[in-house]
Structure formats: C-alpha cells, structure tokens
Protein backbone atom coordinates (compact mmCIF):
# COMPACT_ATOMS: atom_id res chain seq x y z
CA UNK A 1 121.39 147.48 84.29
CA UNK A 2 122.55 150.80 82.77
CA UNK A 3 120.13 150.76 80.27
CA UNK A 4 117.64 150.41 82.84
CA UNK A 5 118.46 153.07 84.58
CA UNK A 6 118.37 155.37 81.47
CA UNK A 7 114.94 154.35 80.55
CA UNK A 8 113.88 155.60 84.21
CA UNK A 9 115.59 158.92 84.27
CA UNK A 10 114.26 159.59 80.97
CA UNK A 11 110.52 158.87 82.07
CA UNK A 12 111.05 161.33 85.42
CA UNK A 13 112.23 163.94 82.95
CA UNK A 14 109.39 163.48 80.77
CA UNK A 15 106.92 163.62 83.43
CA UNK A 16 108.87 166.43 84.99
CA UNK A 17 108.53 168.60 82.46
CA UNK A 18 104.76 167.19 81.99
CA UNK A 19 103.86 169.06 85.19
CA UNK A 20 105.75 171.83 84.90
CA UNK A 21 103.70 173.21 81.95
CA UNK A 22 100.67 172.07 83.80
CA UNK A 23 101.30 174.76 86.13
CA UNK A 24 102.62 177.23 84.36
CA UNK A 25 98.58 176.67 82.52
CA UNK A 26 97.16 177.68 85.98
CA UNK A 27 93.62 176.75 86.59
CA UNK A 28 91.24 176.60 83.79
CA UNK A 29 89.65 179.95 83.05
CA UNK A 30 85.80 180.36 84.91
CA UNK A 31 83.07 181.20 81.85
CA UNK A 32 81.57 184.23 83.73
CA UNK A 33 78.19 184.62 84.92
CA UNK A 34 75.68 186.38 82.16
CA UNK A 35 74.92 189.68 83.28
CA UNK A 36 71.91 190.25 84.04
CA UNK A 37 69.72 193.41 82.76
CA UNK A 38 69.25 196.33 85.77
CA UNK A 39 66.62 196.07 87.79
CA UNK A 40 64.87 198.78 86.21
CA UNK A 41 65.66 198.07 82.23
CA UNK A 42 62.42 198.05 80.95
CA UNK A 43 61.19 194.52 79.18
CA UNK A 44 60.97 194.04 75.14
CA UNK A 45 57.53 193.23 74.43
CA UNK A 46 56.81 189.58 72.75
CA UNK A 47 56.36 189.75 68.96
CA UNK A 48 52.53 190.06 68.06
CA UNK A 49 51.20 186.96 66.86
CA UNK A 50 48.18 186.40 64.53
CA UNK A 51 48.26 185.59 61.08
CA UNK A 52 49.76 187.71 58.35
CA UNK A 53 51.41 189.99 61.15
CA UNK A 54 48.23 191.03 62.50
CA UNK A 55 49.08 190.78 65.91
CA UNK A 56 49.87 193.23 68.49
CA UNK A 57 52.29 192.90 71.86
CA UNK A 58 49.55 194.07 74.50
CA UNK A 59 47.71 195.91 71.86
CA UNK A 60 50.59 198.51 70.96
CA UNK A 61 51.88 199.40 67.47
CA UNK A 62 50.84 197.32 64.46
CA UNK A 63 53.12 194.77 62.84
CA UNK A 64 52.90 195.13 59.61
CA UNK A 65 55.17 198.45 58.28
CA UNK A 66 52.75 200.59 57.79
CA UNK A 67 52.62 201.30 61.26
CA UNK A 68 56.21 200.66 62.44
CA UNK A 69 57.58 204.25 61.06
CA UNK A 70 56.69 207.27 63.32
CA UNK A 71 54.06 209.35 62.73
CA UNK A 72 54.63 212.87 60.73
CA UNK A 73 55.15 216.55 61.26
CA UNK A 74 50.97 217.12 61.12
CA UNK A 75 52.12 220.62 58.73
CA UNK A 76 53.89 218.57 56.52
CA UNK A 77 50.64 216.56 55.96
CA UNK A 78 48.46 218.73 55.92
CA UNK A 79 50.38 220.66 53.13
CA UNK A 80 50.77 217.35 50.86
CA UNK A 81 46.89 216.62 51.50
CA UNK A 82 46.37 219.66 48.42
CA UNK A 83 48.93 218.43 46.74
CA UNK A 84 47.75 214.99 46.16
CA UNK A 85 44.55 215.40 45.53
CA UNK A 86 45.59 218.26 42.57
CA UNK A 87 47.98 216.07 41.49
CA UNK A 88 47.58 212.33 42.52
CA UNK A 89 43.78 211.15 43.43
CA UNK A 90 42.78 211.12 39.78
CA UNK A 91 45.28 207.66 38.82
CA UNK A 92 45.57 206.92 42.55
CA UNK A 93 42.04 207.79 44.12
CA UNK A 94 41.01 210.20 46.97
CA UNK A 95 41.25 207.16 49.37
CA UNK A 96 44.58 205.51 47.81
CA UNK A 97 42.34 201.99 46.58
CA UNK A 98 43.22 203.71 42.37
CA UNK A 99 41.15 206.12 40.55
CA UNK A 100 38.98 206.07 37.41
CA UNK A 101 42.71 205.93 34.76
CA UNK A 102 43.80 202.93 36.53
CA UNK A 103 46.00 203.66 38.98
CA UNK A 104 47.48 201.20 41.19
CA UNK A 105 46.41 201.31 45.03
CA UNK A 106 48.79 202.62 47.20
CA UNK A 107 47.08 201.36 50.61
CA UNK A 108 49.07 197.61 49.10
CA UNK A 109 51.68 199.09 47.62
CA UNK A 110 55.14 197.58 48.39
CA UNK A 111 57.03 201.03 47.59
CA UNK A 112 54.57 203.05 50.61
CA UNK A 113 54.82 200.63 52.70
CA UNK A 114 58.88 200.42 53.23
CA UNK A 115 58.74 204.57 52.49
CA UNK A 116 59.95 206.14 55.02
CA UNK A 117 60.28 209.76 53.87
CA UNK A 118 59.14 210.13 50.46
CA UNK A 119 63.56 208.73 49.31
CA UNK A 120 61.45 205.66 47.83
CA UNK A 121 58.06 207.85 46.02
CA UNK A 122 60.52 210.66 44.62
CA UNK A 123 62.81 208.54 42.41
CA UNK A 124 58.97 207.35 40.76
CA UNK A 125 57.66 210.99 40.67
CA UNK A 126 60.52 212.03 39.10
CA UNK A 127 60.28 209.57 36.00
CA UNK A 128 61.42 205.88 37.45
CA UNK A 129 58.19 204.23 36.04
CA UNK A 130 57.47 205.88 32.92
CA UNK A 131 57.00 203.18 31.02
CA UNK A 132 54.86 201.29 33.13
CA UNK A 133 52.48 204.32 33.28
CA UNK A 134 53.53 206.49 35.70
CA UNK A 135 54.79 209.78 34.20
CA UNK A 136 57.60 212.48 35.57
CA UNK A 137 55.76 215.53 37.49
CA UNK A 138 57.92 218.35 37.12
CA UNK A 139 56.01 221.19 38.49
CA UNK A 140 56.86 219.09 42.07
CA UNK A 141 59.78 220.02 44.49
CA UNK A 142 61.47 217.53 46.30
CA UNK A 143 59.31 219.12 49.18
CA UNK A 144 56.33 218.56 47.47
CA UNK A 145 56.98 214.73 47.55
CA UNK A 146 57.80 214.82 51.00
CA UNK A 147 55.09 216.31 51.98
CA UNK A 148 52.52 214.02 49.86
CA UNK A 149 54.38 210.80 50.58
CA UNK A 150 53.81 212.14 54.87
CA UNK A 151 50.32 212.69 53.49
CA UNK A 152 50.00 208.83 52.05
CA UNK A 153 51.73 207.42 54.59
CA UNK A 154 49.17 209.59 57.42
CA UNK A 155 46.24 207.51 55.97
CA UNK A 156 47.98 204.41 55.55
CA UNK A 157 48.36 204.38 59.01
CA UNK A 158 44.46 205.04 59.81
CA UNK A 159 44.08 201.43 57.81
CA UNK A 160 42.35 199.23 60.73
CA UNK A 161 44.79 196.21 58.75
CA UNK A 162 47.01 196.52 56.23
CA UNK A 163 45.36 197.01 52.88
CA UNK A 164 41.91 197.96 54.24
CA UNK A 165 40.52 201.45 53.09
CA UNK A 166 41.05 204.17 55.78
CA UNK A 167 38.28 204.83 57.74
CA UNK A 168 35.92 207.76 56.81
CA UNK A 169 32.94 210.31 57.58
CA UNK A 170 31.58 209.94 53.86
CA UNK A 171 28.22 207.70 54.53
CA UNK A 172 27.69 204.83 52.28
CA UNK A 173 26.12 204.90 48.60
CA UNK A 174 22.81 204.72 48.50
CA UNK A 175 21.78 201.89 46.32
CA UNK A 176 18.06 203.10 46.64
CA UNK A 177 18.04 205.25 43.65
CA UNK A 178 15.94 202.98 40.86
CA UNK A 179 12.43 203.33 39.90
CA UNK A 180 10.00 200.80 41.61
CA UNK A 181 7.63 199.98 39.00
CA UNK A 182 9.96 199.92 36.43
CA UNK A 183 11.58 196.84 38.20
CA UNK A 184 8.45 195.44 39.00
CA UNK A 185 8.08 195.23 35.64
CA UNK A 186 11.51 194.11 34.65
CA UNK A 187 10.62 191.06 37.50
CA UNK A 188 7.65 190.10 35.80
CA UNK A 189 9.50 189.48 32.17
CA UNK A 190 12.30 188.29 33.49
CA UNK A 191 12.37 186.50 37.20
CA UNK A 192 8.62 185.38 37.74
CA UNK A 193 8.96 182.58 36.32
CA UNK A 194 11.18 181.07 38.98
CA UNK A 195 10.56 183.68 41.89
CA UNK A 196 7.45 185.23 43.23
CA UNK A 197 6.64 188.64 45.23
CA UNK A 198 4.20 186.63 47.67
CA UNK A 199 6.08 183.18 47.24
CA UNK A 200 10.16 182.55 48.29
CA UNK A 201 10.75 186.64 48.18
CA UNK A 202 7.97 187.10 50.51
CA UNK A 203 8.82 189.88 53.39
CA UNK A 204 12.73 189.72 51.35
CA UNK A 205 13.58 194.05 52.04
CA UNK A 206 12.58 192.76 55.99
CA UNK A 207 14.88 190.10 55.58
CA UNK A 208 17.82 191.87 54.05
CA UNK A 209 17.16 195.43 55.12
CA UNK A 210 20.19 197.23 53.58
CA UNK A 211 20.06 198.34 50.12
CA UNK A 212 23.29 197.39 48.80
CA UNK A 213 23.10 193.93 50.10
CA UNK A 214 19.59 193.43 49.08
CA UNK A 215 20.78 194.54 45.65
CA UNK A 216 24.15 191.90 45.85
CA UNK A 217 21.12 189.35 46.98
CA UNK A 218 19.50 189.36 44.01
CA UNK A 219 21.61 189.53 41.42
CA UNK A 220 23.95 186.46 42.58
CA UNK A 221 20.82 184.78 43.26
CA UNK A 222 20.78 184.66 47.08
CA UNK A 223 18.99 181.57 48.86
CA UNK A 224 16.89 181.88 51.99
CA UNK A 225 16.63 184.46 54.36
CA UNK A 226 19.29 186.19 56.79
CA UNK A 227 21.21 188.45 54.98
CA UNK A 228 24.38 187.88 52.29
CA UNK A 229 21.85 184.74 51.50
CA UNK A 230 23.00 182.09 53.85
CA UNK A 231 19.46 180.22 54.00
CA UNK A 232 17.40 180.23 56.89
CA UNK A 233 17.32 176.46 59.06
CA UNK A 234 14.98 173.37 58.74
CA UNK A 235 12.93 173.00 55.51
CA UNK A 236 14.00 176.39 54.27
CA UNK A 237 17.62 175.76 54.42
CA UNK A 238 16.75 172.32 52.50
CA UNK A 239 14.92 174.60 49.77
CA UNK A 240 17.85 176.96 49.62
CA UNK A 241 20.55 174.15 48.99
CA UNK A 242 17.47 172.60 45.97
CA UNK A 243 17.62 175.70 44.11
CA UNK A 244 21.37 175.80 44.22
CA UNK A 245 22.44 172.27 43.31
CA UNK A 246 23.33 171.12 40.07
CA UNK A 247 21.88 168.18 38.17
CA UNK A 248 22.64 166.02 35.52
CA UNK A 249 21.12 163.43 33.55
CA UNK A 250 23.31 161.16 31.10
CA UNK A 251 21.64 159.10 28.30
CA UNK A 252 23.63 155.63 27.87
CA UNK A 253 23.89 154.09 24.51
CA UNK A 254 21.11 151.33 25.35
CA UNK A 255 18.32 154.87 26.29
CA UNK A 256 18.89 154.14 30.08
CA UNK A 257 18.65 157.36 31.98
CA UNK A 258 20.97 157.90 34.49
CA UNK A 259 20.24 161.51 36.68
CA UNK A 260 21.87 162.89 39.94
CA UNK A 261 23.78 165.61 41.48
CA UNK A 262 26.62 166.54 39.43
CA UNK A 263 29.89 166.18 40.72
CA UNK A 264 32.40 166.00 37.88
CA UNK A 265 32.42 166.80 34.29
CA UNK A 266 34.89 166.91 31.63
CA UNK A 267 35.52 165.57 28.24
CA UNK A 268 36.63 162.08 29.80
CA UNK A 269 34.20 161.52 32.30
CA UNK A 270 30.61 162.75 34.13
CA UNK A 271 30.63 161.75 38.10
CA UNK A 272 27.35 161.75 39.38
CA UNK A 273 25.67 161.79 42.88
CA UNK A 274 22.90 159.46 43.28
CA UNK A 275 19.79 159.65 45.79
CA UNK A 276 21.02 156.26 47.32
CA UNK A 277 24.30 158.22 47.97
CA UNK A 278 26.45 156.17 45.48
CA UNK A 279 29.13 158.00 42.91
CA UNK A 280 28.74 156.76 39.53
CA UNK A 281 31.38 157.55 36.88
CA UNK A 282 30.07 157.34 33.44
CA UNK A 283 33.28 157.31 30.72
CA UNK A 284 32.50 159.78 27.88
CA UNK A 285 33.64 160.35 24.40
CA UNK A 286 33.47 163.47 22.66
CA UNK A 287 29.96 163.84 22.96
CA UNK A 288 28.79 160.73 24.11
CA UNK A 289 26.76 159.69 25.87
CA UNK A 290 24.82 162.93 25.84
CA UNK A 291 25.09 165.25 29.07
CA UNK A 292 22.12 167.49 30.26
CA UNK A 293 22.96 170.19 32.76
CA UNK A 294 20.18 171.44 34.89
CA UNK A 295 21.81 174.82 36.73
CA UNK A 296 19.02 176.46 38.99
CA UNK A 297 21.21 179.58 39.30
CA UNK A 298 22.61 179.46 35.53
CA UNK A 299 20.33 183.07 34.47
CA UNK A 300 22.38 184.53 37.89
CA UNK A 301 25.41 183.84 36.47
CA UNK A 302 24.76 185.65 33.51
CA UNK A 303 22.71 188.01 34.16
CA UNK A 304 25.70 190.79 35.21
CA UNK A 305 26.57 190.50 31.30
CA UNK A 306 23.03 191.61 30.47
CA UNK A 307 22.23 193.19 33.00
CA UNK A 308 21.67 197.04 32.76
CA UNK A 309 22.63 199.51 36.17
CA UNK A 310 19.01 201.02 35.46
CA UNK A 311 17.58 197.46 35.60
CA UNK A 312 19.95 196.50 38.54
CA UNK A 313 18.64 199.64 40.75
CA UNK A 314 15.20 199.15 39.33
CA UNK A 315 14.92 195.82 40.61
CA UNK A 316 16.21 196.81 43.73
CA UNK A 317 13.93 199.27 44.25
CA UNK A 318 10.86 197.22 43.59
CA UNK A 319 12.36 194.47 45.78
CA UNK A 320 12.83 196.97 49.07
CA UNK A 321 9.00 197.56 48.90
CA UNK A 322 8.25 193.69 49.61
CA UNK A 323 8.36 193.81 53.26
C-alpha cells in the first residue's frame, strides 16, 4: 500500500514539473511573413537567354562582358585611339582581329574582356608576356594604357556579338582587280575540260553577282546556281550533288568489279554505296583489292596550293563577264 502510494506521488511530480517547463517555453515562435519589396522597387530583369550568352532581357545590355562594364570617359578614348594605332595595330591590327607579325586578336581575348580599366593590359605592357611574344613598352605611362585599354574596350563594345569585327565605314575589297583575258585564258588550260563558258557556268556573274563570292565560288568548286553554291532545285540540284559525289570502284581477286558511292575507306576496309541502295563492305589488305577513287572536285581541293593570286583574280575577272 505504501509503495503504492509512492509510485503515484512520484508520477504527479514528474508530470508536474513536465508542465511547468512547458509553460515557461510559451507558445512556439511564428516564422514571420517575407517582406515584400515596396510598391515602387523597380523589377530585376530576367537573365537573357540564347545560346552562348547572346541573349538580352527586353533587348538591354549584352551578356557577354564585353558589354557589362560602363562605357568610357569619350577623352580618354579618343586620346588612346593615337596611341594604339602608333604603338599597337601593327601585332594587334587597326580593327583588333591581329596584324601582319602575328598578333593575337583582342576582340576574343580573355584578358579585354574581364579588363575593366587597363589593371589587367598594364601588367602585359609592362613585360608580363615577354616570352610569349609580347615585349615591355617603356615609352608608355600608366596613362597611356589606360587610355588605350578605354580605346580597345570602346570598340569591343561596337562588336554586334562577342568576337565579331566592329562595325565600319571602310567599304569592302574589291575582288574585281584581275585581267579578263588573262583568265580566260588560264580557264581554257586549266578548267575547260570539265566546265564551259556557255555550258554549267552559263549566266554564273548573274547568278553570283558579288565579286568576292563569285571568286570563293570558283575556287572551292561551287555547284549550281544561287550564291555560296548551294545548287539550284529539280534536275540542277541532281547535277550539282553528281559533280560532288565520290566514287569508287574495287577490283576483287576473281576481276569482279564492284563500283558505288564511297562511303568508307581505310586500310581495313572500303564501304560502298550501291545504286540498289545496299552498303557493301569489302575487307582490304594493304593494298588489296585495288581501290580507284573518282573525286569530281579533287583539282578544287588543290588548286589553292597552285594556285597563283594573279590567276585567282584573273579568273575572276573573266568569270564576272559571263552574264
């Protein structure tokens, strides 16, 4: 009986103190309410999508960091616009893409683009990158390098993406500069035996009516008409993909002739296409069985090793009076 009663006074006393500390806790504390920006914060646009960081929130400032820094004092810039070109445009070029020694371009250089000031260029002007071929200048202040790196970093910006040459008032080369008859004759020794002035190239300067792509035409062996050589539809565009596919024909050990579109060649195996549509693998060893390649465009891709700038602007010349 007594040790009953012990065992309940000492489970009220536990539970006593039980609630006791319950209350002393209080309520749980309330998470507050997130505050919510004034009424008249103004919103963050959405990052710019696109590929490559391309893309603009409601066609405002560029992505990419060329862009992002703030534009500079226009005196500054226009006193390191002498400076560069004295001092920088032969290794770097007058439009940043590298000059005639080699320079690297500076429209895709990592160092411009996270410059902010010139603190990144002046370490490199001052000697940083000797050996790799870019020596010390001396004769240029600090302020010099400020004000060319504000200068660099002025025609960065112009760039319509990142990488791309500025945009400028200089007009195109003019690729019309050859002598007509000499190319005609240059044509007739060298490219009438697969082309003709009245035959595929018929009406070819109407066709591709800018100089410089007439000239890129020819010389990679464009196909059909429509300029950069993208063939023309129907029965032309079937001619165009003729003179551009490669054949094969493989002679087995028993003098069976096997000939079709070549797919795959190596010094294990030819892979043919043939004109039922069927792939057929021929195993080869060393030179066995034999292999003839039939490349329509094979004197194209060698002809920029041969071929001369007078002959290339000849050509072109002769080729813009077939209209």
């Amino acid at each position: 009986m007594h040790m009953t009663k012990g065992l309940l006074a000492m489970s009220l006393a536990g539970f006593t103190i039980v609630a006791a500390h319950v209350a002393a806790q209080g309520t749980p504390p309330q998470t507050p309410p997130a505050q919510q920006p004034p009424a008249d914060a103004p919103q963050q646009p959405a990052p710019g999508g696109g590929r490559g960081g391309r893309g603009q929130a409601g066609r405002g400032m560029a992505t990419f960091p060329a862009q992002q820094r703030p534009p500079g004092d226009p005196e500054v810039i226009a006193r390191g616009k002498p400076i560069f070109i004295t001092n920088c445009s032969s290794c770097h070029g007058a439009d940043l893409r590298g000059g005639v020694t080699g320079g690297p371009n500076l429209l895709r250089s990592g160092v411009v683009l996270m410059d902010q000031h010139g603190e990144l260029i002046l370490p490199i002007v001052r000697g940083a990158r000797a050996e790799r071929g870019m020596p010390p200048l001396p004769q240029l202040t600090d302020d010099d390098v400020k004000a060319v790196a504000e200068y660099i970093h002025s025609i960065v910006a112009t760039s319509r993406n990142q990488g791309a040459p500025p945009e400028s008032d200089t007009p195109p080369p003019n690729a019309l500069v050859g002598d007509a008859k000499a190319g005609e004759v240059f044509f007739a020794a060298k490219c009438s035996s697969c082309h003709s002035p009245t035959g595929d190239l018929a009406g070819i300067a109407t066709k591709v009516d800018e100089a410089k792509a007439l000239q890129t035409y020819w010389v990679v062996g464009g196909g059909g008409g429509g300029r950069g050589g993208r063939g023309g539809r129907g029965g032309q565009a079937a001619e165009t993909s003729d003179r551009r596919t490669v054949t094969a024909t493989v002679t087995l050990a028993n003098g069976e002739k096997v000939t079709g579109q070549l797919a795959r060649l190596d010094n294990f195996f030819v892979t043919l296409l043939l004109d039922d549509g069927r792939l057929r693998t021929i195993r080869r060893e060393g030179a066995l069985p034999k292999v003839e390649v039939k490349d329509p465009l094979e004197f194209h891709k060698n002809l920029p090793a041969m071929l001369t700038d007078k002959d290339m602007h000849d050509v072109t010349a002769y080729l813009a009076t077939l209209k």
